[in-house]
Protein backbone atom coordinates (compact mmCIF):
# COMPACT_ATOMS: atom_id res chain seq x y z
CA UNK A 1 0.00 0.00 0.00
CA UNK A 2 1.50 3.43 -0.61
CA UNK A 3 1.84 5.97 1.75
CA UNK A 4 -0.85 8.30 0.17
CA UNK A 5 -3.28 5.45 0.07
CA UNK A 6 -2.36 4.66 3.59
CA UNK A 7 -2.94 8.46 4.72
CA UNK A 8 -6.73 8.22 3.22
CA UNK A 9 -7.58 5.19 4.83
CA UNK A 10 -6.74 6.55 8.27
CA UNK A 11 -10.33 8.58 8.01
CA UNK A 12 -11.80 4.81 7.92
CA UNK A 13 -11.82 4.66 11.66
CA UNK A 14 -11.40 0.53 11.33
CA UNK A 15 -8.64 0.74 9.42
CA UNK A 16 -6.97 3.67 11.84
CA UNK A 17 -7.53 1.34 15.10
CA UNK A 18 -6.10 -1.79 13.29
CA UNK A 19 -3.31 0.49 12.34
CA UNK A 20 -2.41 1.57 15.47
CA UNK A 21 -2.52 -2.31 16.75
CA UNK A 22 -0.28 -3.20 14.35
CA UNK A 23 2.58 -0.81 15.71
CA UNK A 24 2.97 -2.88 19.12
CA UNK A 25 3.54 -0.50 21.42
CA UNK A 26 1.05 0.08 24.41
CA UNK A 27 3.12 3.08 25.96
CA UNK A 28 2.82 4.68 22.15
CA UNK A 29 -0.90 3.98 22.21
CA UNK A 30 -1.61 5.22 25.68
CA UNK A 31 -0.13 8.71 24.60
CA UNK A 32 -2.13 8.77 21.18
CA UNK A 33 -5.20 8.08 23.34
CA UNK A 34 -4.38 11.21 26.11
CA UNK A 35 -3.29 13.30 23.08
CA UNK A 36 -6.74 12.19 21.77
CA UNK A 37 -9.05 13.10 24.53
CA UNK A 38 -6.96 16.06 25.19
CA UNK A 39 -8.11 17.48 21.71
CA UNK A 40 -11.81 16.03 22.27
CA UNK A 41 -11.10 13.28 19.13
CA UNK A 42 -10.85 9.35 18.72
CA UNK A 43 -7.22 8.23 18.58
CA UNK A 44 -8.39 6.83 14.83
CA UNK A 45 -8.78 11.01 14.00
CA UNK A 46 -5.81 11.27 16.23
CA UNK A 47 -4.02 9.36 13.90
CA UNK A 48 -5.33 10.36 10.58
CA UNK A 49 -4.80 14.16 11.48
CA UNK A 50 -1.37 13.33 12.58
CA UNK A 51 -0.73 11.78 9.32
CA UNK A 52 -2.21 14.69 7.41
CA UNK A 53 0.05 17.60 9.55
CA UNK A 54 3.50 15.44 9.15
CA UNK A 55 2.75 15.22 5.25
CA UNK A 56 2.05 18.99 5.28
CA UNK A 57 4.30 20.25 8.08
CA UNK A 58 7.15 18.17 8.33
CA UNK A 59 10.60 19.41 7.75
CA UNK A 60 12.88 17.41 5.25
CA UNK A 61 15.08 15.57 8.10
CA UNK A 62 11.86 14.59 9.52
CA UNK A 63 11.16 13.04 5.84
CA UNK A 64 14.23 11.55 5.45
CA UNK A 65 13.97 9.89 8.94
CA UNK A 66 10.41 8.41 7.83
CA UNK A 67 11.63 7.06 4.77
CA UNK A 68 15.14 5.63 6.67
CA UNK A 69 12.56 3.94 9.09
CA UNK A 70 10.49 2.51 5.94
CA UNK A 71 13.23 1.17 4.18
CA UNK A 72 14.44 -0.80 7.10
CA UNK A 73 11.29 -2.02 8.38
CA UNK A 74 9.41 -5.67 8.23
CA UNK A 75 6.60 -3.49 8.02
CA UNK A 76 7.04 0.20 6.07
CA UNK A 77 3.17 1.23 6.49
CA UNK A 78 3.23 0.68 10.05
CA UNK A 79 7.04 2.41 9.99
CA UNK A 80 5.83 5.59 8.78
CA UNK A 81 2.80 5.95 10.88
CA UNK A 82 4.68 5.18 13.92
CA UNK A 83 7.14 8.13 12.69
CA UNK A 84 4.15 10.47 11.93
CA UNK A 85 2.51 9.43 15.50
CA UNK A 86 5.47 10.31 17.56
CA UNK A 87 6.25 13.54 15.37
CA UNK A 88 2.44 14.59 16.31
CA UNK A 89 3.26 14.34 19.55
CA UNK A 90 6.53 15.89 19.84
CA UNK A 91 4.60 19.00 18.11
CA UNK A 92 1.87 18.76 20.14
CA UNK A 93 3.50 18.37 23.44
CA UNK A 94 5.53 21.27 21.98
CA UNK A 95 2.51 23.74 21.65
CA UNK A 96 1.42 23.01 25.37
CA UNK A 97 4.50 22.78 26.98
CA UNK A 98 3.81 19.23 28.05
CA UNK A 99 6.05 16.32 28.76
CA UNK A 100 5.08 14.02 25.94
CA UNK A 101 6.75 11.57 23.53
């Protein structure tokens, strides 16, 4: 699946959950969910907004570390959303001055 075909099938909240499954990391998941009820959203629109603001905000080191983790991984779908997941947070712990990711 490409990367733009993955982005659109975050809005399918199904396919967003299953997503986030497949990345295997509870302590991840546990932040997307407080991220997620901190902005009054699912972690599935969590997810697929994250996607959406790394594709349109992120810097090029940030896209060469998301295509580094692809090309390495089992798994290059699940690589980049982890990447896009944690760089959501960063930015969003950023704006608030929290202690996230």
């Amino acid at each position: 699946m490409t990367l733009g075909r993955m982005i659109e099938r975050l809005d399918d909240e199904g396919f967003a959950t299953e997503a986030m499954i497949a990345l295997d990391d509870l302590a991840l998941l546990a932040e997307i969910d407080r991220a997620a009820r901190d902005l009054e959203e699912t972690p599935a629109i969590y997810a697929a907004d994250a996607a959406r603001r790394f594709a349109a905000h992120a810097t090029d080191d940030d896209w060469l570390a998301l295509m580094t983790a692809a090309s390495h991984a089992e798994d290059p779908g699940v690589a980049c959303l982890k990447r896009m997941l944690l760089w959501s947070l960063r930015q969003d712990a950023a704006a608030c001055g929290c202690s996230r990711a």
